[in-house]
PDB file of N, CA and C in Angstrom:
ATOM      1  N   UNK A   1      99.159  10.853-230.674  1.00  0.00           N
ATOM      2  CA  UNK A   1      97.748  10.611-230.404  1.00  0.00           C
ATOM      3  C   UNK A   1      97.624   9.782-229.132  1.00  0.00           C
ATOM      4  N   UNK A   2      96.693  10.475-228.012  1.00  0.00           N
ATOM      5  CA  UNK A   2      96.555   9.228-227.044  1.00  0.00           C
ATOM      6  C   UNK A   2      96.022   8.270-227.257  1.00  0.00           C
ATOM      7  N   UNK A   3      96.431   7.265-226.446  1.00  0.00           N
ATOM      8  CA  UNK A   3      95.293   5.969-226.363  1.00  0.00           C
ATOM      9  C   UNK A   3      93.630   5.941-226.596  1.00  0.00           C
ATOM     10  N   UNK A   4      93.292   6.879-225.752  1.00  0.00           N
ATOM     11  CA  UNK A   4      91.874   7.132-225.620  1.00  0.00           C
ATOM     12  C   UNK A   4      90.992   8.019-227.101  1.00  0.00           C
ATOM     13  N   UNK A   5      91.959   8.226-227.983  1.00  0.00           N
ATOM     14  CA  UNK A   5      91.670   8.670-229.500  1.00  0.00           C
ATOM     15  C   UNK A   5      91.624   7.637-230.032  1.00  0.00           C
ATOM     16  N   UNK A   6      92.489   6.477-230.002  1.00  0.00           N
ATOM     17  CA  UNK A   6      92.373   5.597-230.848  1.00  0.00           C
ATOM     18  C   UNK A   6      91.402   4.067-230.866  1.00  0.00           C
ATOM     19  N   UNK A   7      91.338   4.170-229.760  1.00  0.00           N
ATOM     20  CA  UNK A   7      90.082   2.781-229.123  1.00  0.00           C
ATOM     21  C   UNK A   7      89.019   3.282-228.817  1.00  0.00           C
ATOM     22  N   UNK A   8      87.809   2.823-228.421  1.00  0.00           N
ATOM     23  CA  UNK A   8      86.491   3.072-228.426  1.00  0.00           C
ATOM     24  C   UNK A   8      86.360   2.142-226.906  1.00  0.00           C
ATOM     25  N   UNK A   9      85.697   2.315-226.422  1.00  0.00           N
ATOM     26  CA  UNK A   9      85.821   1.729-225.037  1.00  0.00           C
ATOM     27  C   UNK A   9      85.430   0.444-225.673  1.00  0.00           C
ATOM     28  N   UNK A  10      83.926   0.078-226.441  1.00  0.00           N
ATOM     29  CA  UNK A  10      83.688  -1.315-227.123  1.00  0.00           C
ATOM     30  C   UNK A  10      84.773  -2.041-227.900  1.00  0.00           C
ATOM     31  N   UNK A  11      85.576  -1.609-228.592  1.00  0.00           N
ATOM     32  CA  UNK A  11      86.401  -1.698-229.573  1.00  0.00           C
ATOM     33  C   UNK A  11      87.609  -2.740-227.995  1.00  0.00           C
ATOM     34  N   UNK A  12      88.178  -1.771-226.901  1.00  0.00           N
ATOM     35  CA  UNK A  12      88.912  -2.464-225.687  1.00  0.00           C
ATOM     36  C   UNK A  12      88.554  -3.231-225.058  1.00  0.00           C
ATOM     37  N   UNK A  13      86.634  -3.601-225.151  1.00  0.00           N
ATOM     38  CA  UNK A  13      86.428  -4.493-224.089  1.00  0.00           C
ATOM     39  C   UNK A  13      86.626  -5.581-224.666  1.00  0.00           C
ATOM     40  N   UNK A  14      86.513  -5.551-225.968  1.00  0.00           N
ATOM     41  CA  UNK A  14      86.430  -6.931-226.968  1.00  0.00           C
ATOM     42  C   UNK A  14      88.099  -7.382-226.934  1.00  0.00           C
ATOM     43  N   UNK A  15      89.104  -6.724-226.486  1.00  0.00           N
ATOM     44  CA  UNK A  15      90.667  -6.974-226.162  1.00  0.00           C
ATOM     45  C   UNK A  15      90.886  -8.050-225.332  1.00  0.00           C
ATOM     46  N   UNK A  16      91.775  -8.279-224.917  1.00  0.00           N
ATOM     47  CA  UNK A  16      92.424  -9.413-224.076  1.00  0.00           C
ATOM     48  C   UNK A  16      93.552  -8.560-223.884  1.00  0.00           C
ATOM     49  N   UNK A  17      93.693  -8.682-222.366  1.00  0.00           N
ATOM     50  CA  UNK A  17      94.986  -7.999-222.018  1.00  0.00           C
ATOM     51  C   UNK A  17      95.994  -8.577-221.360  1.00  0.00           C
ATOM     52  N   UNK A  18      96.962  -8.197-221.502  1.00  0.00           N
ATOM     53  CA  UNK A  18      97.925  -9.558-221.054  1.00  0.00           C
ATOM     54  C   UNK A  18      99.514  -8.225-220.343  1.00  0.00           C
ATOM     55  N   UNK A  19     100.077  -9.057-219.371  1.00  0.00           N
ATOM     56  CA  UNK A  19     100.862  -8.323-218.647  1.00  0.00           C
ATOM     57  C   UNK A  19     102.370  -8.833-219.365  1.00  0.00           C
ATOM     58  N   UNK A  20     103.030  -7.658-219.959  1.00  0.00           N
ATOM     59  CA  UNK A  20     104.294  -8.078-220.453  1.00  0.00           C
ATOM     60  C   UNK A  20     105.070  -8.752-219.245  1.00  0.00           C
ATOM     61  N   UNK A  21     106.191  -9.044-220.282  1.00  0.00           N
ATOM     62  CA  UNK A  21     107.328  -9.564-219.326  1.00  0.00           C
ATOM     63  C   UNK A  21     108.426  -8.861-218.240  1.00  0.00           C
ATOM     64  N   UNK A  22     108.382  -7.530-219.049  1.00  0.00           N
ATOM     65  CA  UNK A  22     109.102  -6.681-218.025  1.00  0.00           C
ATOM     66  C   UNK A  22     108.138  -5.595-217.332  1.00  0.00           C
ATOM     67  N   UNK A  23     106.957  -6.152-216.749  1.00  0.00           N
ATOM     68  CA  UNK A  23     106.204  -5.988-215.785  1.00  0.00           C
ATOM     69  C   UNK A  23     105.994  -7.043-214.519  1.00  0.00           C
ATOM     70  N   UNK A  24     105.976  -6.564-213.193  1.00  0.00           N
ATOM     71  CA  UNK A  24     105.893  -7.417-212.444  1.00  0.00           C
ATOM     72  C   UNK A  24     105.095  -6.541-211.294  1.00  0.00           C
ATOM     73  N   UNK A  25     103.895  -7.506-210.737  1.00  0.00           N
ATOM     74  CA  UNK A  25     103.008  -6.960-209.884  1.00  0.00           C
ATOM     75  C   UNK A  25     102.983  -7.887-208.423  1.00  0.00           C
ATOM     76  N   UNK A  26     102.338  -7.303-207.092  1.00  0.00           N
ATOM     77  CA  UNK A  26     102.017  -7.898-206.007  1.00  0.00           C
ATOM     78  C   UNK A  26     100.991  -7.103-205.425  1.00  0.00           C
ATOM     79  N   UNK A  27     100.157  -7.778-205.281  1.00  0.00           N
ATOM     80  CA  UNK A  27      99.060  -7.380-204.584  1.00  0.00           C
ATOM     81  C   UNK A  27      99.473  -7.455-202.766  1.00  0.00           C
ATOM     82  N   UNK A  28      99.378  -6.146-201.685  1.00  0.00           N
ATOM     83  CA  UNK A  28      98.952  -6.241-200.556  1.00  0.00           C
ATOM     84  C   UNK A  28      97.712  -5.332-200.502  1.00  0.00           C
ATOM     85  N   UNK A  29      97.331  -5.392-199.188  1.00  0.00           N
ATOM     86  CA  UNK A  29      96.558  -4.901-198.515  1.00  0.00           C
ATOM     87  C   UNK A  29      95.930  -3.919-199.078  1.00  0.00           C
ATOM     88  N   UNK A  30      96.473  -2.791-198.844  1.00  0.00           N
ATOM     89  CA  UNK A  30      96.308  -1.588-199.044  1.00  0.00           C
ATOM     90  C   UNK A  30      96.366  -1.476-200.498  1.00  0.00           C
ATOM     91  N   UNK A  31      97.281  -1.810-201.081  1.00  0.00           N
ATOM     92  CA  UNK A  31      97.478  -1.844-202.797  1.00  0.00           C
ATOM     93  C   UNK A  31      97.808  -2.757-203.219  1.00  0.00           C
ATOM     94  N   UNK A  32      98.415  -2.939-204.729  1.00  0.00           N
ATOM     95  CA  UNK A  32      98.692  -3.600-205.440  1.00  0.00           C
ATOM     96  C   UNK A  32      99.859  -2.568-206.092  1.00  0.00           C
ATOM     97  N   UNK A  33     101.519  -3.795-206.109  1.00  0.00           N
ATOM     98  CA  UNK A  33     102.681  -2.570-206.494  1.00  0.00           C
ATOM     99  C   UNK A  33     102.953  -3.468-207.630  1.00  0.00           C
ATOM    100  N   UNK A  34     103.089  -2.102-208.909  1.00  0.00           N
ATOM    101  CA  UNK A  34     103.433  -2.735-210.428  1.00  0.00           C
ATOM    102  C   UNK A  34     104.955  -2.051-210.588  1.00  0.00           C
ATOM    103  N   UNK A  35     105.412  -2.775-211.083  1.00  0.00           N
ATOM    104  CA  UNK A  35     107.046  -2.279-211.203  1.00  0.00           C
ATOM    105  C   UNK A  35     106.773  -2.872-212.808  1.00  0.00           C
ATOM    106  N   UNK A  36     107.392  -1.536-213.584  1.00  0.00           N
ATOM    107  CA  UNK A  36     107.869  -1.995-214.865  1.00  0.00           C
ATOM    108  C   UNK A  36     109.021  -1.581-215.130  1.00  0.00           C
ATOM    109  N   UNK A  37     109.775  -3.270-215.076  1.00  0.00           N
ATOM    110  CA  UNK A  37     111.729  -3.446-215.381  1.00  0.00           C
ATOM    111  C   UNK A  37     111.975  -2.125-215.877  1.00  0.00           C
ATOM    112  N   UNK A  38     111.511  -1.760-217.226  1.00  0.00           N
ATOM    113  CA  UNK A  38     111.988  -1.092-218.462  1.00  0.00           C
ATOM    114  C   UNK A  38     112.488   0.031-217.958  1.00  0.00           C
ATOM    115  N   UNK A  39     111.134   0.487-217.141  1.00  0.00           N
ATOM    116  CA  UNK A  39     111.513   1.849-217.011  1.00  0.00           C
ATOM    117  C   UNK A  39     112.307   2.374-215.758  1.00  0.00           C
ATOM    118  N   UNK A  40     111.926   0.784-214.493  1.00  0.00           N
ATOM    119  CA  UNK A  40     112.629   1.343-212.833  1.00  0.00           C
ATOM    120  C   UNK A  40     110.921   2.113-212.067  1.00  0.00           C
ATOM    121  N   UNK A  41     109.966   2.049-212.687  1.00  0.00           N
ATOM    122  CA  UNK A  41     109.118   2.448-211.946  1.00  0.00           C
ATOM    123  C   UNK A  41     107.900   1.846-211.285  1.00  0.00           C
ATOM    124  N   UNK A  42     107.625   2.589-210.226  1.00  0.00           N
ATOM    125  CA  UNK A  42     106.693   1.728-209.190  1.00  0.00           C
ATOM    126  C   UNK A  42     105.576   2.104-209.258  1.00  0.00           C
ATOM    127  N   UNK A  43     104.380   1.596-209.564  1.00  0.00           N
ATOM    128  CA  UNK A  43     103.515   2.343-209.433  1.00  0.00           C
ATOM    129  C   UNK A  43     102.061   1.259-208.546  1.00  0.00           C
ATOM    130  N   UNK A  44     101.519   2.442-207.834  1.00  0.00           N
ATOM    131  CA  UNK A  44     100.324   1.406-207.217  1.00  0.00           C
ATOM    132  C   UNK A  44      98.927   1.874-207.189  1.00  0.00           C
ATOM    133  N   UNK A  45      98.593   1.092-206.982  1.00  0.00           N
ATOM    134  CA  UNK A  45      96.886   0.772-207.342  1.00  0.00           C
ATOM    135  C   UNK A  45      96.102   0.484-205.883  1.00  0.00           C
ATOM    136  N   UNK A  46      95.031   0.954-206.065  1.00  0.00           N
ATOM    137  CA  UNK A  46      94.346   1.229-205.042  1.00  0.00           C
ATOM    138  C   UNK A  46      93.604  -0.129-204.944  1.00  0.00           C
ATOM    139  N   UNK A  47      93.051  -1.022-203.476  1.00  0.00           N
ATOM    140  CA  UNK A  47      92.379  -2.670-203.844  1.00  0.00           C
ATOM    141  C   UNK A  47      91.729  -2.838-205.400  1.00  0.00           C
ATOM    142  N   UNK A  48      90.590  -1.702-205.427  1.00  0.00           N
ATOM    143  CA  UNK A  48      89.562  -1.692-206.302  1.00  0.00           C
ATOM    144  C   UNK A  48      90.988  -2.184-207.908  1.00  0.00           C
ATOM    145  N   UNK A  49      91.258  -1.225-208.275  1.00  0.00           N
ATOM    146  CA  UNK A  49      92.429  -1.298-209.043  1.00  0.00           C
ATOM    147  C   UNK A  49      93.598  -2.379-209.083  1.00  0.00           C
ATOM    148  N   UNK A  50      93.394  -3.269-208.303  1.00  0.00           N
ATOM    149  CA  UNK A  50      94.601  -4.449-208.030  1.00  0.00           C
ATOM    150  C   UNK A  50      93.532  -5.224-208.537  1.00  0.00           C
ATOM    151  N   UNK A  51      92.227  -5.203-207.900  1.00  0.00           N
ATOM    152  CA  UNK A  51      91.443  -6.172-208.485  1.00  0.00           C
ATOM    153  C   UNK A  51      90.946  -6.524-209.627  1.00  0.00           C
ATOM    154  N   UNK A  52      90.616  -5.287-210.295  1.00  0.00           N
ATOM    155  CA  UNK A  52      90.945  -4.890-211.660  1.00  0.00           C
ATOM    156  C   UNK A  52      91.870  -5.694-212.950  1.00  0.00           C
ATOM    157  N   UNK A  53      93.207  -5.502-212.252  1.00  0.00           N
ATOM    158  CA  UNK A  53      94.417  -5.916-212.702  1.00  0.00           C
ATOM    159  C   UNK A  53      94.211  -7.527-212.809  1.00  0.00           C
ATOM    160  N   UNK A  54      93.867  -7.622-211.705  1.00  0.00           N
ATOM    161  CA  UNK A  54      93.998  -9.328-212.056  1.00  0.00           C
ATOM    162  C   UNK A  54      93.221 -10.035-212.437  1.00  0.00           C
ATOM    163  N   UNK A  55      92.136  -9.216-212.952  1.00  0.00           N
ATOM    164  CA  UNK A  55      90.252  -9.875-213.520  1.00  0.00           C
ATOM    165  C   UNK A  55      90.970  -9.740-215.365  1.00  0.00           C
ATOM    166  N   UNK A  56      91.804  -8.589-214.977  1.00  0.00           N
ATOM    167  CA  UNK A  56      92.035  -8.721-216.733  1.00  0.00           C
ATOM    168  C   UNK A  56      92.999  -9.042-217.322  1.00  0.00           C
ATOM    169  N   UNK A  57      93.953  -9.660-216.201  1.00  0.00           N
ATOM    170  CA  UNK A  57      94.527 -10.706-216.545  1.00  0.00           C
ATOM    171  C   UNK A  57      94.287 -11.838-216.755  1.00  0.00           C
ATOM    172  N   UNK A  58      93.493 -12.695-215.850  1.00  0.00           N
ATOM    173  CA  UNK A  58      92.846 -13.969-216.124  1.00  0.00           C
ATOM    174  C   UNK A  58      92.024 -13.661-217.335  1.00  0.00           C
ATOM    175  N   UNK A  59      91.352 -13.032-217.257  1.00  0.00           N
ATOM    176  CA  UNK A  59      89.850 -13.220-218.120  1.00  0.00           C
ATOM    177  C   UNK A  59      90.222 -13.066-219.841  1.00  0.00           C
ATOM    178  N   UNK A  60      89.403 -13.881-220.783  1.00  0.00           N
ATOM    179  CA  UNK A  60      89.426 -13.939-221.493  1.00  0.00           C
ATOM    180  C   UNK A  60      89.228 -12.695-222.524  1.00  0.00           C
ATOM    181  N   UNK A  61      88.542 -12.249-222.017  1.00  0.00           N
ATOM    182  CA  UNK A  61      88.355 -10.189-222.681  1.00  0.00           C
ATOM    183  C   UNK A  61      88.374  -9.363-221.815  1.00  0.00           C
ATOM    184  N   UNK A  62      88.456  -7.904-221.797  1.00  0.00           N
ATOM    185  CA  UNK A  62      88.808  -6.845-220.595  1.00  0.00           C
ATOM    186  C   UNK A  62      86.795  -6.684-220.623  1.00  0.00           C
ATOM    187  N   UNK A  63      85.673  -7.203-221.440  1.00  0.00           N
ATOM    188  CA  UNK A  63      84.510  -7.055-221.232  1.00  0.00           C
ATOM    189  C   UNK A  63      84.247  -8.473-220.252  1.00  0.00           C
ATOM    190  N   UNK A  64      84.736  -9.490-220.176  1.00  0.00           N
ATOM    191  CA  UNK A  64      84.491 -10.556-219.350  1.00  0.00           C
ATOM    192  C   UNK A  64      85.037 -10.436-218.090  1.00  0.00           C
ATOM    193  N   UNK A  65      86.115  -9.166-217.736  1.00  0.00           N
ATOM    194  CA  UNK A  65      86.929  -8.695-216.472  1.00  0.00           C
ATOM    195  C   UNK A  65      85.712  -7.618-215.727  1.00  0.00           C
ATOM    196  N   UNK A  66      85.112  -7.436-217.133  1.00  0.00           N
ATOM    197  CA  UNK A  66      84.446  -5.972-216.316  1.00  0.00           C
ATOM    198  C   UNK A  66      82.632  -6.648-215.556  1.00  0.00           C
ATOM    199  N   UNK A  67      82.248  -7.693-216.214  1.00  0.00           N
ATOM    200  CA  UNK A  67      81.019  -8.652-216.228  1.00  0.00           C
ATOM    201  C   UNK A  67      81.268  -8.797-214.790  1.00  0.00           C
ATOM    202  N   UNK A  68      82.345  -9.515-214.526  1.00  0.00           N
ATOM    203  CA  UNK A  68      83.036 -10.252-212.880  1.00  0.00           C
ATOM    204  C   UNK A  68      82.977  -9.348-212.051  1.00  0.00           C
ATOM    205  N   UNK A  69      83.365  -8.303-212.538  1.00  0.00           N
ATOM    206  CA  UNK A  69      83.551  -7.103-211.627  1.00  0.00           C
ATOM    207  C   UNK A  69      82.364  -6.567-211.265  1.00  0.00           C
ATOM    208  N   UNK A  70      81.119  -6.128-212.330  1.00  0.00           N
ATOM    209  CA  UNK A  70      79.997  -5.656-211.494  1.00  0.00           C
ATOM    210  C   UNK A  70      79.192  -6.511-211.029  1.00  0.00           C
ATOM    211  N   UNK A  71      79.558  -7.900-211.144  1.00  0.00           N
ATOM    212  CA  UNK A  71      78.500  -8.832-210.095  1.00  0.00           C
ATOM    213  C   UNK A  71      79.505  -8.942-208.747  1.00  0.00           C
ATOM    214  N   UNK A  72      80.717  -8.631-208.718  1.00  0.00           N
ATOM    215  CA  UNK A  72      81.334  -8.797-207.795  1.00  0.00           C
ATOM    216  C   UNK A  72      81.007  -7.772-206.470  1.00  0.00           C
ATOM    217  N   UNK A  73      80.629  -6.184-207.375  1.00  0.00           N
ATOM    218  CA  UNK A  73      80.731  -4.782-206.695  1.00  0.00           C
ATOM    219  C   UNK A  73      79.654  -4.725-206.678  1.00  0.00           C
ATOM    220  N   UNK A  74      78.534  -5.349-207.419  1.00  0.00           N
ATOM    221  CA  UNK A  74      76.821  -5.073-207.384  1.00  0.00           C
ATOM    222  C   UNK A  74      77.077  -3.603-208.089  1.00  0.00           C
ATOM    223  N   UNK A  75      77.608  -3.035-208.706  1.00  0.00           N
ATOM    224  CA  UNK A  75      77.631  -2.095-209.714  1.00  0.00           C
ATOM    225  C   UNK A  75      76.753  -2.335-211.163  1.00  0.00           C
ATOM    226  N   UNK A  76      76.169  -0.991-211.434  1.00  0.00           N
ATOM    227  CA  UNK A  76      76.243  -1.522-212.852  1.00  0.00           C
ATOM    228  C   UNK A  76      77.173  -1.673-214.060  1.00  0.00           C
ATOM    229  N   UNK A  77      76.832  -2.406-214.921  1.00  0.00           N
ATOM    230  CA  UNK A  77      77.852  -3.037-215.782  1.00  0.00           C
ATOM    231  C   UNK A  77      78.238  -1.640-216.985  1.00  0.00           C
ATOM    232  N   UNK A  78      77.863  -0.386-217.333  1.00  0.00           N
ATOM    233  CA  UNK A  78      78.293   0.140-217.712  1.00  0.00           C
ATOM    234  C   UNK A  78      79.220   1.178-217.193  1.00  0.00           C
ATOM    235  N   UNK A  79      79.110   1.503-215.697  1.00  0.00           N
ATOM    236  CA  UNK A  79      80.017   1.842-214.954  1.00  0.00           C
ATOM    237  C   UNK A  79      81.137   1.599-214.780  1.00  0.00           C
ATOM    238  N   UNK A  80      81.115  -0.170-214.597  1.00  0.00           N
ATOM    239  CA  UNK A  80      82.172  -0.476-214.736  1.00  0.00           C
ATOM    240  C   UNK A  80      83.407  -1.026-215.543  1.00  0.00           C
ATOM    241  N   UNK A  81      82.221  -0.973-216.807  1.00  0.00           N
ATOM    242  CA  UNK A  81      83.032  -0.819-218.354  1.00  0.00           C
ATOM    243  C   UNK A  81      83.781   0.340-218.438  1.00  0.00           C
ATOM    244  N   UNK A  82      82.729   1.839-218.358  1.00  0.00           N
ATOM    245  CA  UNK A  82      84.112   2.618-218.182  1.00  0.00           C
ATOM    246  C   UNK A  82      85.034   2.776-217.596  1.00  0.00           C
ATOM    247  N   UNK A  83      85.086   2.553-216.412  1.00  0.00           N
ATOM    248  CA  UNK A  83      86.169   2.927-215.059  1.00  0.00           C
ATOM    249  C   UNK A  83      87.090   1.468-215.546  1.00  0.00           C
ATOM    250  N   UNK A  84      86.974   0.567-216.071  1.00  0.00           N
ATOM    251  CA  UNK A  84      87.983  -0.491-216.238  1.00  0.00           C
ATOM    252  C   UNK A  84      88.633   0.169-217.581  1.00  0.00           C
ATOM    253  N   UNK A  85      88.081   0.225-218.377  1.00  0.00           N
ATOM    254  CA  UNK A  85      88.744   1.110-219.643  1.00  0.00           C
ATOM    255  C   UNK A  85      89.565   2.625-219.406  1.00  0.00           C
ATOM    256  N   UNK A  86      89.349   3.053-218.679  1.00  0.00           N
ATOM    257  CA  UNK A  86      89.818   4.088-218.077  1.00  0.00           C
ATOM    258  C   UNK A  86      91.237   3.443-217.926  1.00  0.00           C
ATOM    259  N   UNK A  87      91.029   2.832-216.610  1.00  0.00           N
ATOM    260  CA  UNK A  87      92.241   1.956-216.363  1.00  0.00           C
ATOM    261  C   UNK A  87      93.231   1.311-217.159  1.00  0.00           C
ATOM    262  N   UNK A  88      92.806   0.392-217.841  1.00  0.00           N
ATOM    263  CA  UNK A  88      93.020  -0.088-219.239  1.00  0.00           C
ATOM    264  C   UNK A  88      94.164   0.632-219.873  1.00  0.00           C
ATOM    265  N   UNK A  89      93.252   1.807-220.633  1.00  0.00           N
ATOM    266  CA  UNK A  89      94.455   2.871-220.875  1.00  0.00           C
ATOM    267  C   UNK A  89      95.329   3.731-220.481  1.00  0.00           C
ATOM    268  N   UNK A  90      94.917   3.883-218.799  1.00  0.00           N
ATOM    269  CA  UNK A  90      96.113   4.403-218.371  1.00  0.00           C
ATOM    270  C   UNK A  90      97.311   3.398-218.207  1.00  0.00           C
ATOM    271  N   UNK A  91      96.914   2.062-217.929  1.00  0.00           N
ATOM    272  CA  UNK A  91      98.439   0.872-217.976  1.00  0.00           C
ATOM    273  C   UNK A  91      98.943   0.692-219.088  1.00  0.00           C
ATOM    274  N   UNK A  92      98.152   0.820-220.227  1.00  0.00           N
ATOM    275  CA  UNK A  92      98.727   1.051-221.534  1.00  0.00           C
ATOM    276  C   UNK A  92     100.022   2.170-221.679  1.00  0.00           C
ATOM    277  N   UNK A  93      99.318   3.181-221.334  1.00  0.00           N
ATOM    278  CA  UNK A  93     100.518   4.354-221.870  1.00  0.00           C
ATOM    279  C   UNK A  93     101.708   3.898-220.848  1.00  0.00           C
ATOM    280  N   UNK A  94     101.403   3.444-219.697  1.00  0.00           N
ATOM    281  CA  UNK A  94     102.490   3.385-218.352  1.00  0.00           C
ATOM    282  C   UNK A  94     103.246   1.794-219.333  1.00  0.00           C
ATOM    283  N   UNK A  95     103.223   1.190-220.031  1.00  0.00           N
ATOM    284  CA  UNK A  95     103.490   0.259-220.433  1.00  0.00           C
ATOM    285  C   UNK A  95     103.098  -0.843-219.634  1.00  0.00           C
ATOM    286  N   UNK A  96     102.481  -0.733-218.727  1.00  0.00           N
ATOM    287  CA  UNK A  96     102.029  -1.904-217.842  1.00  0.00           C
ATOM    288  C   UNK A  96     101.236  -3.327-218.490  1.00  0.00           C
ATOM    289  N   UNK A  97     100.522  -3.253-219.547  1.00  0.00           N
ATOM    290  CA  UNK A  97      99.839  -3.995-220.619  1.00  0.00           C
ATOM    291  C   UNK A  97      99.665  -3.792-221.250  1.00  0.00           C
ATOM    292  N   UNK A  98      99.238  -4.745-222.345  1.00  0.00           N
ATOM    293  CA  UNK A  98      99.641  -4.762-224.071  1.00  0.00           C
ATOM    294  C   UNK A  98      97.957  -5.504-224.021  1.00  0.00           C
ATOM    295  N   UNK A  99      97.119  -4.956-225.163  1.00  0.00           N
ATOM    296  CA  UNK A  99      95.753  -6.036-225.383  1.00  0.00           C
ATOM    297  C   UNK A  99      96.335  -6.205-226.935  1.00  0.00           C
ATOM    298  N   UNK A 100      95.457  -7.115-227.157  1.00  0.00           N
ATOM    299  CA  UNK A 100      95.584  -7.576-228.341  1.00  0.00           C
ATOM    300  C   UNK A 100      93.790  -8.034-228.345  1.00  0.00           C
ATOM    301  N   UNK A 101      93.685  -9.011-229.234  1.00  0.00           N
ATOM    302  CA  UNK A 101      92.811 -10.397-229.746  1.00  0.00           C
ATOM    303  C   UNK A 101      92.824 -11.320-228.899  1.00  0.00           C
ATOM    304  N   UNK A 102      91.477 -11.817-228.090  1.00  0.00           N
ATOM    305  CA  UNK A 102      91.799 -12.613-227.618  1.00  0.00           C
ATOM    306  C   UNK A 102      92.530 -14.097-227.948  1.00  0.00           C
ATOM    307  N   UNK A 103      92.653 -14.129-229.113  1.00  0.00           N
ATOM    308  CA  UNK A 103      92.987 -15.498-229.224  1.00  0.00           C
ATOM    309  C   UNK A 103      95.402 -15.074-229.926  1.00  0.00           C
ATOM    310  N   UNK A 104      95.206 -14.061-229.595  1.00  0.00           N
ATOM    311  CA  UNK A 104      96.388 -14.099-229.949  1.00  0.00           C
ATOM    312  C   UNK A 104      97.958 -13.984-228.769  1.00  0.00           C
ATOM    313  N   UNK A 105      98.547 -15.043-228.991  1.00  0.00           N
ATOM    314  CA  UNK A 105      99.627 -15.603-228.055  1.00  0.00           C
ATOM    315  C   UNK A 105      98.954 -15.998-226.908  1.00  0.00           C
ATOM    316  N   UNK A 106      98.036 -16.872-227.192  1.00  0.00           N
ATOM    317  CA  UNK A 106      97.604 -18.200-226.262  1.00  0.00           C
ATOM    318  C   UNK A 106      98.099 -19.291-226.559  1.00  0.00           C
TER     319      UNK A 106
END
């Protein structure tokens, strides 16, 4: 079953996402490069998408990453609920992040 069968975009924003350990990211210019140990692979992200990455890392829910984000982009906020959830689950399957609860392994 994919990801996107089993979560509800509401159900992910209410998540906290957090970047394992055998993930490692750098933001330049042009992109943002995610290497995950496990697998040996590189993968990159476009600014919009680096920025992304690191709103839902800090932030306390992937819905408090996405809040930042459309006052940031002057977007609206359901736009950018989906297109972050989108995202979301594609780093999921890539193993790039794990959500949970926010309050769990703080």
């Amino acid at each position: 079953m994919a990801i996107e069968d089993m979560v509800t975009n509401e159900a992910l924003l209410a998540e906290k996402a957090r970047i394992p350990g055998h993930v490692v990211y750098r933001p330049f210019v042009k992109e943002t490069v995610v290497l995950n140990l496990q697998t040996g692979k590189y993968h990159g992200l476009n600014p919009s998408g680096g920025r992304m990455l690191e709103l839902i890392e800090r932030s306390a829910t992937i819905e408090a990453a996405a809040q930042q984000l459309a006052e940031e982009y002057g977007s609206p906020l359901e736009t950018i609920q989906a297109d972050l959830c989108d995202l979301c689950r594609d780093l999921i399957e890539r193993g790039l992040i794990e959500v949970g609860p926010p309050d769990a392994g703080d």
